[in-house]
Protein backbone atom coordinates (compact mmCIF):
# COMPACT_ATOMS: atom_id res chain seq x y z
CA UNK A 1 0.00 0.00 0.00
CA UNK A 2 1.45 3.42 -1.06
CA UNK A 3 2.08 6.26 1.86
CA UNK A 4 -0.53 8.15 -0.26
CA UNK A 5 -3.36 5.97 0.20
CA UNK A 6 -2.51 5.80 4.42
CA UNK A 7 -2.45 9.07 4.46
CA UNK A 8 -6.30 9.11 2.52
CA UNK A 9 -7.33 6.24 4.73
CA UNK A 10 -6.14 8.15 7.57
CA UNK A 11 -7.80 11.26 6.99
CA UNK A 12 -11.03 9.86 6.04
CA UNK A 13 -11.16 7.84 9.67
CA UNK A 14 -10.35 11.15 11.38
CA UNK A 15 -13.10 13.75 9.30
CA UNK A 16 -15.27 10.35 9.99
CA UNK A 17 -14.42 10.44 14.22
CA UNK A 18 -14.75 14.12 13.99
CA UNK A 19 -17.96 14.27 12.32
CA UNK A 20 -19.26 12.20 14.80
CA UNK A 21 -17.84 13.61 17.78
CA UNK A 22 -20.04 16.79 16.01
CA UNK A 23 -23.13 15.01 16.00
CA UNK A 24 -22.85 13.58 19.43
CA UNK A 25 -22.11 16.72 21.10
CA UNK A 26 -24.96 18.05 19.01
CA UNK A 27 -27.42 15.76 19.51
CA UNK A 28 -26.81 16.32 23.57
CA UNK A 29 -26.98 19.41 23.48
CA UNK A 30 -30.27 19.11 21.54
CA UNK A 31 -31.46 17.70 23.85
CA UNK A 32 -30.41 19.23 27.31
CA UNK A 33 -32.17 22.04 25.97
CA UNK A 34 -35.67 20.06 25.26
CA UNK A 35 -34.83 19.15 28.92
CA UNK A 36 -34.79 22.59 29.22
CA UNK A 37 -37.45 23.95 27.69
CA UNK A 38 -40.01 21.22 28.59
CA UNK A 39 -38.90 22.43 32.70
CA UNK A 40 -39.75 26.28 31.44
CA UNK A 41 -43.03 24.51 30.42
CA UNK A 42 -44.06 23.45 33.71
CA UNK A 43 -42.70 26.90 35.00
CA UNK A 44 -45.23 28.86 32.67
CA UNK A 45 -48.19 26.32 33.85
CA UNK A 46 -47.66 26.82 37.59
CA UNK A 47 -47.50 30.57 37.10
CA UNK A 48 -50.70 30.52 35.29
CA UNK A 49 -52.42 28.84 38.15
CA UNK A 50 -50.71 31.30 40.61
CA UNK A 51 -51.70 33.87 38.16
CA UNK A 52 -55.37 32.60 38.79
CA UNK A 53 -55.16 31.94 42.22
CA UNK A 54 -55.78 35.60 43.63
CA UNK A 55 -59.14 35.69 40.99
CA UNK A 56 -60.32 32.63 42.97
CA UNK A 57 -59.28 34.16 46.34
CA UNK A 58 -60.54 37.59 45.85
CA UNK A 59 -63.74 36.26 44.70
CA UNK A 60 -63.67 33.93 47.84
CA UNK A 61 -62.74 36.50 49.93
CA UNK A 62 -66.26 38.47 49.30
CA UNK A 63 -67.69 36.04 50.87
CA UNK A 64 -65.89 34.66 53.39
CA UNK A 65 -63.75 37.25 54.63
CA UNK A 66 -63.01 36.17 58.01
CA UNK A 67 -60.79 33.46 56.95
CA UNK A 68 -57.78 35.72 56.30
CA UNK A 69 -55.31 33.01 57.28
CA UNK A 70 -56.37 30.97 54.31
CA UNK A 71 -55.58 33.44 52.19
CA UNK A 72 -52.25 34.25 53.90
CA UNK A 73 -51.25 30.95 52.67
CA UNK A 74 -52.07 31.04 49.22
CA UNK A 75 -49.98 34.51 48.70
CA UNK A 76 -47.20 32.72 50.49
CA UNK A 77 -47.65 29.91 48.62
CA UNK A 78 -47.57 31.84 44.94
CA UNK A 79 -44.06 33.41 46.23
CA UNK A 80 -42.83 30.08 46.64
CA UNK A 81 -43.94 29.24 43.50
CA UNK A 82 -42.54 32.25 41.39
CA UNK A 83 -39.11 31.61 43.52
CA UNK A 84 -38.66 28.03 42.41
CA UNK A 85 -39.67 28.94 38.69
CA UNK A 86 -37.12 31.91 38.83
CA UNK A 87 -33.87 29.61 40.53
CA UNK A 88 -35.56 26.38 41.92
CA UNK A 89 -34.08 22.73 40.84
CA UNK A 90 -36.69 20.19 40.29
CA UNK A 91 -37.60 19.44 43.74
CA UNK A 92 -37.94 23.02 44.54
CA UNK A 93 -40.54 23.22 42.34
CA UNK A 94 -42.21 20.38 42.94
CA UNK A 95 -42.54 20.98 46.56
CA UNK A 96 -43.48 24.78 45.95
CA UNK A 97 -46.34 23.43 43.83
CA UNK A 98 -47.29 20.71 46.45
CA UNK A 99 -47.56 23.74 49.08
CA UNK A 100 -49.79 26.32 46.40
CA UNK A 101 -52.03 22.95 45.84
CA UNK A 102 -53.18 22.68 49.61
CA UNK A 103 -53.80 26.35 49.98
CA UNK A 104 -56.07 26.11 46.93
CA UNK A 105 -57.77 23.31 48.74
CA UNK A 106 -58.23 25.53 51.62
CA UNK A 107 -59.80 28.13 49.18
CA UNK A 108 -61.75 25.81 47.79
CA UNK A 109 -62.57 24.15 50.81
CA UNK A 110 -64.05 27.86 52.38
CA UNK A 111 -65.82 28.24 49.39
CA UNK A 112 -67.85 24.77 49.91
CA UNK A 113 -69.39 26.67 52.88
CA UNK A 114 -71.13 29.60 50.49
CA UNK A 115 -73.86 28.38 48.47
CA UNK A 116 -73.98 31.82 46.50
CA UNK A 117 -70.41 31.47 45.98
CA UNK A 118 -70.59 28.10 44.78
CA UNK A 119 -73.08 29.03 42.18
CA UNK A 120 -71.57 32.04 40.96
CA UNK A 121 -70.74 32.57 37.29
CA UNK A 122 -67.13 33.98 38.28
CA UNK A 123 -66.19 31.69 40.31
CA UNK A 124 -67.33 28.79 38.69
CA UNK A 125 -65.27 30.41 35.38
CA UNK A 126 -62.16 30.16 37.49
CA UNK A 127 -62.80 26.63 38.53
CA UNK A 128 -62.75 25.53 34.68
CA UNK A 129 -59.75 27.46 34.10
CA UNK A 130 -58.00 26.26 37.31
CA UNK A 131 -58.95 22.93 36.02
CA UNK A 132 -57.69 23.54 32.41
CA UNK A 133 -54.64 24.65 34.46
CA UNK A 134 -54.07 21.25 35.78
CA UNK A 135 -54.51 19.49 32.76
CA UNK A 136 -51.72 21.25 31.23
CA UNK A 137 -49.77 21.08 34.03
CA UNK A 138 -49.50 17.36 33.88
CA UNK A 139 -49.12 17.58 30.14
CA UNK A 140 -46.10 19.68 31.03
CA UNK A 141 -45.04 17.37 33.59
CA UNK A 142 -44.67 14.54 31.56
CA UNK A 143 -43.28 16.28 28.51
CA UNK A 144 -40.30 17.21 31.03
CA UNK A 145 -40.17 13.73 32.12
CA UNK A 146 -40.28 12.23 28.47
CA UNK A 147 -37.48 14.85 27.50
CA UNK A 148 -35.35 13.90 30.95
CA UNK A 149 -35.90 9.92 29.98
CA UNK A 150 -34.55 10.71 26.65
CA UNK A 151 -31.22 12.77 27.61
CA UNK A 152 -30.69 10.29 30.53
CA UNK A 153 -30.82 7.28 28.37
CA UNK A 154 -28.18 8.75 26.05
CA UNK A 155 -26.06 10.73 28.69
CA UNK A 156 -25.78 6.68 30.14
CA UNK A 157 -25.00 4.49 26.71
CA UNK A 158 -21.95 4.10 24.55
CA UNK A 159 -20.86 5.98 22.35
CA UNK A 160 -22.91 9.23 23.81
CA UNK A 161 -21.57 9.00 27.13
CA UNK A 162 -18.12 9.47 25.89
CA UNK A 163 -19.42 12.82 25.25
CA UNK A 164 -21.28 13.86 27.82
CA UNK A 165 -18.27 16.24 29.39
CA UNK A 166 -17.21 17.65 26.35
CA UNK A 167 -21.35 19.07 25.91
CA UNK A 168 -21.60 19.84 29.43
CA UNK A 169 -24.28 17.72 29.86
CA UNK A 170 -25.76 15.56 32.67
CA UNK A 171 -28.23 13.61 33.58
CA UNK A 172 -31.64 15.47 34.76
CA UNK A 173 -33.81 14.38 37.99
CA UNK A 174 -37.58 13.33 36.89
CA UNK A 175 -40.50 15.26 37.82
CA UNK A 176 -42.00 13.89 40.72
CA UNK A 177 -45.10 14.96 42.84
CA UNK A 178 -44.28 14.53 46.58
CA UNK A 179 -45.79 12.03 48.33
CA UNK A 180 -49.89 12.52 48.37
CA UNK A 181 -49.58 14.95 45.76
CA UNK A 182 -49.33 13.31 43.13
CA UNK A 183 -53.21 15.09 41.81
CA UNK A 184 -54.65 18.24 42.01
CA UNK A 185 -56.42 18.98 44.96
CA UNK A 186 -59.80 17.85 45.27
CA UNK A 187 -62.81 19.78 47.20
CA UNK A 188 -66.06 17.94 46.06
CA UNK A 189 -69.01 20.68 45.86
């Protein structure tokens, strides 16, 4: 074999290593950011329901004033929540949500003392769209998890672990409710 064609075979095995090395570190990166983007997700659903939250409460409030501690709780709660969505990990979230859930049970759970309230057009509007809420919260939830079960898998197997220092990327904790939250809360009219 001629020192020319070594040379060729040479080269081509290096552009080959290098264009994969490219595509590996690429395709983590890809998809540390769908990790990424898919936790921003959740983010944006929990601050909609906080964002709803003081509708319920001040509609709750007209009737039921007297139960200020309640609603104490549920603007501590929606601090706790914008907090974790601004710097939280995972589990910072997760238990910030898990603490704005049982102060909207004890909303809910005032209101199931006010027959008016109950039956009001307002408030029964902010019940579908803290429903609707939840819904997309747990479609949010799982989309994280999905995107988290993909980059794990890779960040874990040959050949894409190899690379998994060079992209700066790790493996991601799953989305998990804390123990008895794992639903909404639920106040039964």
């Amino acid at each position: 074999m001629s020192s020319t064609v070594v040379v060729v075979v040479v080269v081509v095995v290096l552009v080959a290593l290098a264009g994969f090395g490219v595509t590996a570190f690429n395709l983590l990166r890809r998809l540390d950011v769908k990790a990424r983007e898919a936790l921003g997700g959740i983010d944006v659903q929990l601050t909609r329901r906080a964002e709803l939250v003081p509708n319920l409460v001040n509609t709750v409030k007209g009737y039921a004033a007297h139960e200020q501690k309640i609603f104490e709780e549920v603007t501590a709660a929606r601090t706790g929540v914008t907090r974790a969505a601004e710097a939280g990990t995972v589990q910072d979230r997760a238990q910030a949500q898990a603490r704005l859930d049982r102060a909207i049970g004890g909303v809910l759970a005032v209101a199931e003392n006010y027959p008016d309230l109950k039956a009001s057009a307002n408030f029964l509007q902010l019940q579908d769209q803290l429903a609707d809420t939840e819904n997309q919260l747990a479609f949010a939830r799982q989309y994280y998890n999905d995107a988290a079960a993909e980059l794990n898998q890779r960040v874990v197997t040959v050949p894409w672990l190899l690379f998994t220092g060079l992209a700066g990327v790790g493996q991601r904790p799953f989305y998990q409710a804390l123990q008895g939250q794992q639903g909404p809360p639920q106040v039964q009219f």
